[in-house]
C-alpha atoms as a PDB file:
ATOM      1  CA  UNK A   1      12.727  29.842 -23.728  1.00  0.00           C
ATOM      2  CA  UNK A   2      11.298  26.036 -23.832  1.00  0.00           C
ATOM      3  CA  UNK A   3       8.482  25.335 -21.349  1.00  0.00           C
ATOM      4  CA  UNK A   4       8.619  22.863 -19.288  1.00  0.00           C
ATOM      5  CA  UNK A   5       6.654  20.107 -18.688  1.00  0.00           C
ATOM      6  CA  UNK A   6       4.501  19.206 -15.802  1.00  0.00           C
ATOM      7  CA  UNK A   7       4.333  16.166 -13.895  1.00  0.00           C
ATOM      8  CA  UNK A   8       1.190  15.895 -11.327  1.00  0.00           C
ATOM      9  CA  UNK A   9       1.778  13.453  -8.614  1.00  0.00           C
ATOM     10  CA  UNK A  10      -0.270  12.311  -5.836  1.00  0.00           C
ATOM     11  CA  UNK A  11       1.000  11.184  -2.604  1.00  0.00           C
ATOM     12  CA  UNK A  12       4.255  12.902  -3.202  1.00  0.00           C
ATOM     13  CA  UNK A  13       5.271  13.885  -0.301  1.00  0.00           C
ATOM     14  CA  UNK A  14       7.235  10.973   0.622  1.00  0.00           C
ATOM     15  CA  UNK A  15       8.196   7.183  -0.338  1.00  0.00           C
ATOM     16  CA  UNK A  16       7.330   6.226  -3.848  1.00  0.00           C
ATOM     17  CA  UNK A  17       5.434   9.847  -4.268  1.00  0.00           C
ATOM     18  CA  UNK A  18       8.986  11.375  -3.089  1.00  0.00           C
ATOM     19  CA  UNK A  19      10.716   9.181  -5.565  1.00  0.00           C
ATOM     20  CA  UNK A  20       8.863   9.870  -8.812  1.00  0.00           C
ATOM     21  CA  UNK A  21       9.186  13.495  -7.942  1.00  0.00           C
ATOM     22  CA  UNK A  22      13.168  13.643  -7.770  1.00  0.00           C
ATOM     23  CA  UNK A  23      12.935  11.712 -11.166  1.00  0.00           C
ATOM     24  CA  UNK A  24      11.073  13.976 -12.877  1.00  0.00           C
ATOM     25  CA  UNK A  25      12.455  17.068 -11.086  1.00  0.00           C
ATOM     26  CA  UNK A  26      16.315  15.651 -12.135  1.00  0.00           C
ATOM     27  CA  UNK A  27      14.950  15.549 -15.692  1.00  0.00           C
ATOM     28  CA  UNK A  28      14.002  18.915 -16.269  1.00  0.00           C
ATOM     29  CA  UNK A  29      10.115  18.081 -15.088  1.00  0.00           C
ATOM     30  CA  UNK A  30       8.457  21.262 -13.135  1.00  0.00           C
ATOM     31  CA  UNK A  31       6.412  19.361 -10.273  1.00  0.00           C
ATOM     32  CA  UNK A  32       3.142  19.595  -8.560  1.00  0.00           C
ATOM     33  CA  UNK A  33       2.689  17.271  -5.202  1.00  0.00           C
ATOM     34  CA  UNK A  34      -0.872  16.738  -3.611  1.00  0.00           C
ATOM     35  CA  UNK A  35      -0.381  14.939  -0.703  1.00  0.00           C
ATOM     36  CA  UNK A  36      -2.609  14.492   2.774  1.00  0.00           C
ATOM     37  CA  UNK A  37       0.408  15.980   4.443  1.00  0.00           C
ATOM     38  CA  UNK A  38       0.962  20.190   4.664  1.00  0.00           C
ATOM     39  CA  UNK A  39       3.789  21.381   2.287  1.00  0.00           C
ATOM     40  CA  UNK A  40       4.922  23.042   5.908  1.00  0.00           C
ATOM     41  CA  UNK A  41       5.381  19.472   7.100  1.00  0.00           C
ATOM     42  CA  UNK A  42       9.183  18.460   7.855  1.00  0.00           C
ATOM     43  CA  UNK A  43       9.002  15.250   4.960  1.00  0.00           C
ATOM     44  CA  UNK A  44       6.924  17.701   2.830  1.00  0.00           C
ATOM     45  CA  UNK A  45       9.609  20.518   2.938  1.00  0.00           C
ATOM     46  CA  UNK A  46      12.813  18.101   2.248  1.00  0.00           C
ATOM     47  CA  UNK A  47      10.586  16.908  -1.327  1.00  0.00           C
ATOM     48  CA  UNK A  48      10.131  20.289  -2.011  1.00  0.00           C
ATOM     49  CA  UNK A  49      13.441  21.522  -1.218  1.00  0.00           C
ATOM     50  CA  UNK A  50      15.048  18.743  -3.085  1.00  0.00           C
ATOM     51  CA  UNK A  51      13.369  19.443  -6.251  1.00  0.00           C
ATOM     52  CA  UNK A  52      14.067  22.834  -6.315  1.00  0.00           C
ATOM     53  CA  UNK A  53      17.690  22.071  -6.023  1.00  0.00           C
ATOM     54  CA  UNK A  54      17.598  19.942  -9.479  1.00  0.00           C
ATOM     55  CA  UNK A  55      16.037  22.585 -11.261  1.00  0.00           C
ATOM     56  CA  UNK A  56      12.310  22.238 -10.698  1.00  0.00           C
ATOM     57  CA  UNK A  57       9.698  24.324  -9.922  1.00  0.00           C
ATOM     58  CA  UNK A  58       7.205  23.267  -7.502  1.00  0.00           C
ATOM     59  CA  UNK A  59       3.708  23.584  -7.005  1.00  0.00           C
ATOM     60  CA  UNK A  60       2.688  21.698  -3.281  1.00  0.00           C
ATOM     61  CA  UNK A  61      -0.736  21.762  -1.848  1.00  0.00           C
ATOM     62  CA  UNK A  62      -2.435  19.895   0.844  1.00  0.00           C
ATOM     63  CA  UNK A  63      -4.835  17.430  -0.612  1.00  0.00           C
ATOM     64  CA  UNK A  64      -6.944  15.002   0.338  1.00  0.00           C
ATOM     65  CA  UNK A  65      -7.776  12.738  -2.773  1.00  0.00           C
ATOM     66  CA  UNK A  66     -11.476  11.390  -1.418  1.00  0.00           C
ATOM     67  CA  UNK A  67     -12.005  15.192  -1.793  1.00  0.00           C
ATOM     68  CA  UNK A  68     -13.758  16.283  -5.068  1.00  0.00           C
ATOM     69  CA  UNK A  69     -13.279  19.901  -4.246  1.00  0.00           C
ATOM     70  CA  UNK A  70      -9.527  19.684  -2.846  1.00  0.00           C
ATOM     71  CA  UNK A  71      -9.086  17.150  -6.162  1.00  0.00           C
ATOM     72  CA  UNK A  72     -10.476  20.060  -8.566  1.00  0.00           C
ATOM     73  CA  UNK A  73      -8.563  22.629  -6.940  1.00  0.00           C
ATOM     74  CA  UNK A  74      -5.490  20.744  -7.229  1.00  0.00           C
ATOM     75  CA  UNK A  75      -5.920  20.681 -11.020  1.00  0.00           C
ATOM     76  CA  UNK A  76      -6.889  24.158 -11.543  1.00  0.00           C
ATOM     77  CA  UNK A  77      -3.888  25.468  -9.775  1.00  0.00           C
ATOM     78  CA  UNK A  78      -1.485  23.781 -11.526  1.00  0.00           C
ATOM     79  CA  UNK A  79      -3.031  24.087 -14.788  1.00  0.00           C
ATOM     80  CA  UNK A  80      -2.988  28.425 -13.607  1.00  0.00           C
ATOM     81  CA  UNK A  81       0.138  28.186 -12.602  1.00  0.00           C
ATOM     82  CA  UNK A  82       1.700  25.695 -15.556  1.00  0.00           C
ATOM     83  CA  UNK A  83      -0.531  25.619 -18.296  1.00  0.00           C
ATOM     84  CA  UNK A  84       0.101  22.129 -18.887  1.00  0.00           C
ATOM     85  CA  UNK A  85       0.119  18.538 -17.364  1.00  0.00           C
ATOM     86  CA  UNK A  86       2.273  16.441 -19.423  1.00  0.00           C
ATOM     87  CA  UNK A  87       2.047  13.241 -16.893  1.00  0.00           C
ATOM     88  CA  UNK A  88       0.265  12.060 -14.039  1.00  0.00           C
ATOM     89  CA  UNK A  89       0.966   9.595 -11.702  1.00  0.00           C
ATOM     90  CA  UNK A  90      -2.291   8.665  -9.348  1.00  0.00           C
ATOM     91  CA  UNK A  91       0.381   7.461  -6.602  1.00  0.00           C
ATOM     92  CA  UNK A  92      -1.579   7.685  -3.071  1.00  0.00           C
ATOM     93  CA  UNK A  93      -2.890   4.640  -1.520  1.00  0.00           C
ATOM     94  CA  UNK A  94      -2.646   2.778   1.845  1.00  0.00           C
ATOM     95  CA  UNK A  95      -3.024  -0.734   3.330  1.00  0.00           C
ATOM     96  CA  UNK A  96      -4.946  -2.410   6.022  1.00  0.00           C
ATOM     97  CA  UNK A  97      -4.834  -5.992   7.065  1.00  0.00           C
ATOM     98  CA  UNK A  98      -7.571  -8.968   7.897  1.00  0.00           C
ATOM     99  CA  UNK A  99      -9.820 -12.087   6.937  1.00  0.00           C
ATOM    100  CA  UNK A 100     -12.580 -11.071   4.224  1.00  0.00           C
ATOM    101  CA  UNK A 101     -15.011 -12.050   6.837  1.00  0.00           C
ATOM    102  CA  UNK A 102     -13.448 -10.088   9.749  1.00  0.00           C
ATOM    103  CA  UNK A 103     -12.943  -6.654   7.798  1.00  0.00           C
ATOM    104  CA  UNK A 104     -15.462  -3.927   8.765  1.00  0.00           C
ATOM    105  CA  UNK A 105     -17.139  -1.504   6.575  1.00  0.00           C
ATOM    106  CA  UNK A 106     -14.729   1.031   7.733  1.00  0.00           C
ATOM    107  CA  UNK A 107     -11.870  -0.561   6.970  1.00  0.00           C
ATOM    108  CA  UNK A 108     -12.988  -1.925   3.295  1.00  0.00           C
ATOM    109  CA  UNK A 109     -14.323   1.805   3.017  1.00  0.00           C
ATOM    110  CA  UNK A 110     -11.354   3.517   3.874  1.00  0.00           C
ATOM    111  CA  UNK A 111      -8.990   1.248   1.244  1.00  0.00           C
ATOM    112  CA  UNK A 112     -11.635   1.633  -1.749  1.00  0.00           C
ATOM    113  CA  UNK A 113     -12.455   5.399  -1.321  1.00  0.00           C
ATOM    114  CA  UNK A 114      -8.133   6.203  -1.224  1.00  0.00           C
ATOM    115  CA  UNK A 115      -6.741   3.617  -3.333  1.00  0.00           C
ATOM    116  CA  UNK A 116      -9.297   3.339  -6.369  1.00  0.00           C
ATOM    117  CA  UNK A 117     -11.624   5.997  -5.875  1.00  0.00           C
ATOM    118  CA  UNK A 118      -8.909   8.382  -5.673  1.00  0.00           C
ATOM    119  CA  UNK A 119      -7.269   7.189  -8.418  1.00  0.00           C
ATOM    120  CA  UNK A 120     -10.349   7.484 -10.270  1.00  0.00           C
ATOM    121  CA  UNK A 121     -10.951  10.696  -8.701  1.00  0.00           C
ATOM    122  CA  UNK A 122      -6.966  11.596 -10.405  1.00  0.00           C
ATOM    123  CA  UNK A 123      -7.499   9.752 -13.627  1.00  0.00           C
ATOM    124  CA  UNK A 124     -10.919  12.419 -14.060  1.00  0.00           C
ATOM    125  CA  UNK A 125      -8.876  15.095 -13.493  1.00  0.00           C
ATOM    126  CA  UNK A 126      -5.992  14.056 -15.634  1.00  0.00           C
ATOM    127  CA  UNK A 127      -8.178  13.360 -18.268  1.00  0.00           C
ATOM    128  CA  UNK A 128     -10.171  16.883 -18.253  1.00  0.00           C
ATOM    129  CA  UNK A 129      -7.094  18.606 -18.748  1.00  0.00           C
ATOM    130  CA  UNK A 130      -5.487  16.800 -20.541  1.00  0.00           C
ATOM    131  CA  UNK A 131      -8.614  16.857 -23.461  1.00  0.00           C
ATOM    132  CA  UNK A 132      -8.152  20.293 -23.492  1.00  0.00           C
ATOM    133  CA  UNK A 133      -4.485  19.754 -24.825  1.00  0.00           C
ATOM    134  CA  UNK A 134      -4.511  16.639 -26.773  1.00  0.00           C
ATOM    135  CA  UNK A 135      -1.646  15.015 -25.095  1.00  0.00           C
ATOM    136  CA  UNK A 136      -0.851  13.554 -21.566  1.00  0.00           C
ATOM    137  CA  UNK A 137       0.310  10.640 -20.007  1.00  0.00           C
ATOM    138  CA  UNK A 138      -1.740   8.938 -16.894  1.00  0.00           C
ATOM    139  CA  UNK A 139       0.204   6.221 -15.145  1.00  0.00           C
ATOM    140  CA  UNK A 140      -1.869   4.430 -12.155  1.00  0.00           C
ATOM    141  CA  UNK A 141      -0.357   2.861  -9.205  1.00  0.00           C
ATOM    142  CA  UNK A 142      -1.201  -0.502  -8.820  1.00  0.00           C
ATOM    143  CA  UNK A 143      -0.074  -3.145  -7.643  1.00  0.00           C
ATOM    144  CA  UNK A 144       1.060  -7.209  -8.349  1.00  0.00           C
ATOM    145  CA  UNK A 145      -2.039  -7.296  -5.512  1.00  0.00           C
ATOM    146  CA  UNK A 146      -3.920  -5.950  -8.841  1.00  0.00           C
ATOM    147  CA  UNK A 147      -2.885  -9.425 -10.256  1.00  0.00           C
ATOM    148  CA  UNK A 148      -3.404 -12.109  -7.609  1.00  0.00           C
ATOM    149  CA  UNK A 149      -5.252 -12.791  -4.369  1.00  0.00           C
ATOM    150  CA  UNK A 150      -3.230 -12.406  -0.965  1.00  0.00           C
ATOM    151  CA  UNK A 151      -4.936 -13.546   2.598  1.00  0.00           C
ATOM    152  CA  UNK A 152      -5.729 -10.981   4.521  1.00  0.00           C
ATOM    153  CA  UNK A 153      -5.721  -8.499   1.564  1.00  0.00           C
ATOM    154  CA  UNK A 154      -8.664  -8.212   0.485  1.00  0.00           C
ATOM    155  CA  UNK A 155      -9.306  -4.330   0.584  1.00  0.00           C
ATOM    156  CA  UNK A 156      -5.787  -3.644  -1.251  1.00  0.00           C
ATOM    157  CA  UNK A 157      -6.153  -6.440  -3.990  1.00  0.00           C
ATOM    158  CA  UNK A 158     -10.272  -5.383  -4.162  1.00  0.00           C
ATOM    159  CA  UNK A 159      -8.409  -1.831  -4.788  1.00  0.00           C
ATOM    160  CA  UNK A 160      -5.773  -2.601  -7.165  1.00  0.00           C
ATOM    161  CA  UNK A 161      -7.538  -4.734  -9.476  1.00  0.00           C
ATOM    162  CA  UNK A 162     -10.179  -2.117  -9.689  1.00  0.00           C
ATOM    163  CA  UNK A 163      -7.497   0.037 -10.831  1.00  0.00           C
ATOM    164  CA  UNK A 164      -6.872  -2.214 -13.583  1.00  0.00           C
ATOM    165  CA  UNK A 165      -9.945  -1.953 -14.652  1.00  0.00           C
ATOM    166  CA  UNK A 166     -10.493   1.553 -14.585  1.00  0.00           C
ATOM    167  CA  UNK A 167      -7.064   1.997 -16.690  1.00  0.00           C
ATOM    168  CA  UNK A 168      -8.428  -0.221 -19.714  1.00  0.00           C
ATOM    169  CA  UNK A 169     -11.098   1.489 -19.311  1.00  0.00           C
ATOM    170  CA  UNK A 170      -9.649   4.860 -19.480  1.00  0.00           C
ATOM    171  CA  UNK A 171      -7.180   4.076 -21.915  1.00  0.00           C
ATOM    172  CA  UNK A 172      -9.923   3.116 -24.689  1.00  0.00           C
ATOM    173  CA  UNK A 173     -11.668   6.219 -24.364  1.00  0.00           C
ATOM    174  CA  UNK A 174      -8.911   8.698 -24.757  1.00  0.00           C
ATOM    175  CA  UNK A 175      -6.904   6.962 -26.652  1.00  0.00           C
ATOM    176  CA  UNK A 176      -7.518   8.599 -29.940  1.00  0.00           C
ATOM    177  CA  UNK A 177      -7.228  11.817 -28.258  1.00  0.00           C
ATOM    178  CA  UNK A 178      -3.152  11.809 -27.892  1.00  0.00           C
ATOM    179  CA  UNK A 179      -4.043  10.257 -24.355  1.00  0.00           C
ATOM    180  CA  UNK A 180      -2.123   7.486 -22.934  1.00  0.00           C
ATOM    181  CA  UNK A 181      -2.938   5.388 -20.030  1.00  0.00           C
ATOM    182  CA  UNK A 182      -1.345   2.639 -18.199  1.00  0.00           C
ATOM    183  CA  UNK A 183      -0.677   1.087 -14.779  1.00  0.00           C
ATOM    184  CA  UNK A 184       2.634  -0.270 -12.965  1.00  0.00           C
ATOM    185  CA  UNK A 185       1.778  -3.198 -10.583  1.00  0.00           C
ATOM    186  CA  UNK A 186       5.202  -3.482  -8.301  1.00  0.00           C
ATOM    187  CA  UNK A 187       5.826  -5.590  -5.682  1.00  0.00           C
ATOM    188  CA  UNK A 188       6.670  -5.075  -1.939  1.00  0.00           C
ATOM    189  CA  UNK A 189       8.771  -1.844  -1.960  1.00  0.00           C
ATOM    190  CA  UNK A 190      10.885  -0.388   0.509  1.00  0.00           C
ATOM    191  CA  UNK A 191       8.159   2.441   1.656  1.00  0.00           C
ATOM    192  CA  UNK A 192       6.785   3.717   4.955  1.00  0.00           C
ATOM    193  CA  UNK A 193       3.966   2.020   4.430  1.00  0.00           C
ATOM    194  CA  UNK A 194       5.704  -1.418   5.195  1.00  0.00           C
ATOM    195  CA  UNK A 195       7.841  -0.160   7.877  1.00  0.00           C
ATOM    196  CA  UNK A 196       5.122  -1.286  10.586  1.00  0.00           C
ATOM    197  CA  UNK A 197       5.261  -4.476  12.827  1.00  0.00           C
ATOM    198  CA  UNK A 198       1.894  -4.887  11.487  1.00  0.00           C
ATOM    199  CA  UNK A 199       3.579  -5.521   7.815  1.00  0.00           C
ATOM    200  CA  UNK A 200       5.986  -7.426   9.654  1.00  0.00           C
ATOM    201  CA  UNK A 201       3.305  -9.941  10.827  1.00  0.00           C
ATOM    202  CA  UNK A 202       1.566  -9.963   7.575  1.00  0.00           C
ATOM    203  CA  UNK A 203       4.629 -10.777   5.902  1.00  0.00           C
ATOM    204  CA  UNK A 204       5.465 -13.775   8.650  1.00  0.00           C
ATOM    205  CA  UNK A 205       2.308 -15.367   8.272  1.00  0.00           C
ATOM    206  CA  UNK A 206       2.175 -15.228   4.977  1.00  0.00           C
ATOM    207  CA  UNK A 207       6.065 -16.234   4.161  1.00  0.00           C
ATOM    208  CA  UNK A 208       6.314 -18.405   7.719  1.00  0.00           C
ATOM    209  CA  UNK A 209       8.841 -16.540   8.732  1.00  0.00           C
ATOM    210  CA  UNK A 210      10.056 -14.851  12.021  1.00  0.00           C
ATOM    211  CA  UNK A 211      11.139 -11.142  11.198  1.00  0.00           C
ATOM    212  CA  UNK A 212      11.414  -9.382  14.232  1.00  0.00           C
ATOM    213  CA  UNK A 213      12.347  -5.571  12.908  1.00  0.00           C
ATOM    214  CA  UNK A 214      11.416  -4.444   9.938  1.00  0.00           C
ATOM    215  CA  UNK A 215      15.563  -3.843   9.331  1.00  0.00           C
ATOM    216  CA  UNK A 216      14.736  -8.165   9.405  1.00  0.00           C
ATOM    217  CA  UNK A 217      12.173  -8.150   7.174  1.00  0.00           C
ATOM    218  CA  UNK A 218      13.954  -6.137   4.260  1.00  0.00           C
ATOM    219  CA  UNK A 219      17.202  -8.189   4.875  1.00  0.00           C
ATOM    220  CA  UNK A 220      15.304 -11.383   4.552  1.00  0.00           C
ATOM    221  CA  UNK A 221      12.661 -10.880   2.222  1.00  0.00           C
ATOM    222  CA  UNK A 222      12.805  -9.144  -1.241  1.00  0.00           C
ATOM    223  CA  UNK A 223      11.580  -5.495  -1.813  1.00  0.00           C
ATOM    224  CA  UNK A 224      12.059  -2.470  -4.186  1.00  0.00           C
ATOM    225  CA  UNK A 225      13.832   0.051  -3.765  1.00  0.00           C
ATOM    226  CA  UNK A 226      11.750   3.094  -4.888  1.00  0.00           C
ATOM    227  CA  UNK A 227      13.924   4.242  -7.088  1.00  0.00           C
ATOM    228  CA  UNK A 228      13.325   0.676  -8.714  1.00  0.00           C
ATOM    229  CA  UNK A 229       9.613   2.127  -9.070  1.00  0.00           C
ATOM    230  CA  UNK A 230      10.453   5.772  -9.970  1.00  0.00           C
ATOM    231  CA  UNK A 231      13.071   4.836 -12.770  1.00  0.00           C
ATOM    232  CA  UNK A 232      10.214   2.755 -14.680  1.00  0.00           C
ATOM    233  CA  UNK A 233       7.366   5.403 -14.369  1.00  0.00           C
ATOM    234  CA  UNK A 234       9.352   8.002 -15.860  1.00  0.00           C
ATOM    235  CA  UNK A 235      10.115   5.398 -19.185  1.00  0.00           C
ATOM    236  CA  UNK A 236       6.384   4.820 -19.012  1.00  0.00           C
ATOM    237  CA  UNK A 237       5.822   9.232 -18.259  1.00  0.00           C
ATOM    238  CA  UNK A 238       8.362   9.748 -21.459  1.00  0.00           C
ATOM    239  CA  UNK A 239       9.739   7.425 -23.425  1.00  0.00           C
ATOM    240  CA  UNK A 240       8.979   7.081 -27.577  1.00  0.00           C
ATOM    241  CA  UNK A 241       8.336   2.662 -26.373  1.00  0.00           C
ATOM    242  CA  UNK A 242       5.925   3.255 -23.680  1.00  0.00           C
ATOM    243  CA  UNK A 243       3.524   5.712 -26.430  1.00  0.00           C
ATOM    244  CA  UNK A 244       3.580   2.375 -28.065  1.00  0.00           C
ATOM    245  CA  UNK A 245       1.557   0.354 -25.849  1.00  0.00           C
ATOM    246  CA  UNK A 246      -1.988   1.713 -23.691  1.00  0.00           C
ATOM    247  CA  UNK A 247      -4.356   0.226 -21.303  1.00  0.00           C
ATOM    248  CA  UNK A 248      -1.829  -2.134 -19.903  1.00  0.00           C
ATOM    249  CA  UNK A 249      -0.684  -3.610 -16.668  1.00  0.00           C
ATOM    250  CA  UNK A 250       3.303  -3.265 -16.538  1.00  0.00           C
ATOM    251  CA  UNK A 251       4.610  -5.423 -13.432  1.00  0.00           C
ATOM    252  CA  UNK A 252       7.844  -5.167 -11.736  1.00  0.00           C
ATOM    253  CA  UNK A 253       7.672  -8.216 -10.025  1.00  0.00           C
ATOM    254  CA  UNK A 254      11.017  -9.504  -8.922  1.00  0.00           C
ATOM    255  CA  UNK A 255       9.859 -12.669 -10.121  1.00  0.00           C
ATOM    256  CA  UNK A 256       7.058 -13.355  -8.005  1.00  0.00           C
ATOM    257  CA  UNK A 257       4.292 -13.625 -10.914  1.00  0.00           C
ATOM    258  CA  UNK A 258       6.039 -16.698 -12.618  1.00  0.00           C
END
């Protein structure tokens, strides 16, 4: 019988996470979700459940990605349990909102040590085991954030151009190795993480707007779906074209970078 190949994702136990997951899992992917969450969670349980019932076999473990040891032992159980990791996706992150000069070190700590030190944290990982094999494909969550500046954003754009960074980086030094590394910068996207009145607000001062709901916000403003997201990090996870290319920044903009 064939084996199977792996896809690691972190953050998967819901929005973007959740969508690369069912991608992979409705390709013939086995799966292995970190996530902050417990797999015993309700959102946990429907990703796993709805894996399983396209085909895949999953591997979920609570995680915490500014955690070298829960980070390690992420990696060494799937790598027991699969003996491969054919792609990973370095998914988590989070957002917080305010003026350079009003942000605390707590809230410019919290951003850097998820969003890019976790993903750097990931990419380590990714690239251990993957050495070992000679193969492997590392895709980082970024950001168009990663591309430009944004009031009021300066922890998540600090974040996702640092990711940038570490992917050229990265991508240079296992390169040669059968190792390929890139990043996907989207745009807003339909997640949990904008479904806050606090997005809202962010999103009327910086558009002028007057969005009410979030159900407002979506209608009036455009976002990705995550599938949008999950469809083009599976072509970058698998595809003969995305081998072709390494170290880059691949943005799904909607138009907002012209």
């Amino acid at each position: 019988m064939e084996t199977k190949k792996v896809v690691l994702i972190t953050g998967g136990a819901m929005g973007q996470g959740r969508a690369h997951a069912y991608q992979y899992a409705e390709h013939g992917f086995d799966v292995v979700l970190g996530d902050m969450q417990d797999p015993s969670s309700a959102e946990f349980q429907e990703t796993i459940h709805q894996c399983e019932a396209k085909g895949a076999r999953v591997l979920a473990m609570k995680c915490n990605i500014t955690s070298t040891s829960e980070m390690e032992a992420l990696f060494a159980k799937a790598w027991e349990t699969y003996g491969r990791l054919d792609v990973v996706i370095a998914n988590a992150g989070v957002i917080n909102f305010g003026y350079t000069w009003e942000l605390s070190d707590e809230q410019v700590e919290k951003v850097i040590n998820i969003n890019l030190i976790g993903t750097w944290r990931t990419d380590k990982y990714a690239a251990k085991y993957m050495l070992k094999q000679g193969f492997g494909r590392i895709i980082n969550i970024s950001s168009t954030s990663g591309l430009y500046g944004t009031p009021k954003l300066a922890t998540y754009c600090m974040s996702k151009w640092g990711i940038l960074g570490l992917t050229k980086t990265l991508a240079k030094e296992v390169g040669s190795k059968g190792i390929i590394v890139n990043a996907l910068c989207p745009t807003k996207v339909k997640t949990p993480m904008c479904e806050t009145m606090e997005y809202v607000q962010f999103i009327n001062e910086l558009t002028g707007k007057n969005f009410q709901s979030v159900e407002e916000m979506y209608a009036g403003v455009p976002f990705l779906e995550v599938e949008d997201i999950a469809s083009m990090v599976y072509w970058m996870g698998t595809s003969r074209e995305a081998g072709k290319f390494n170290g880059r920044e691949v943005a799904l903009d909607l138009g907002t970078l012209q």
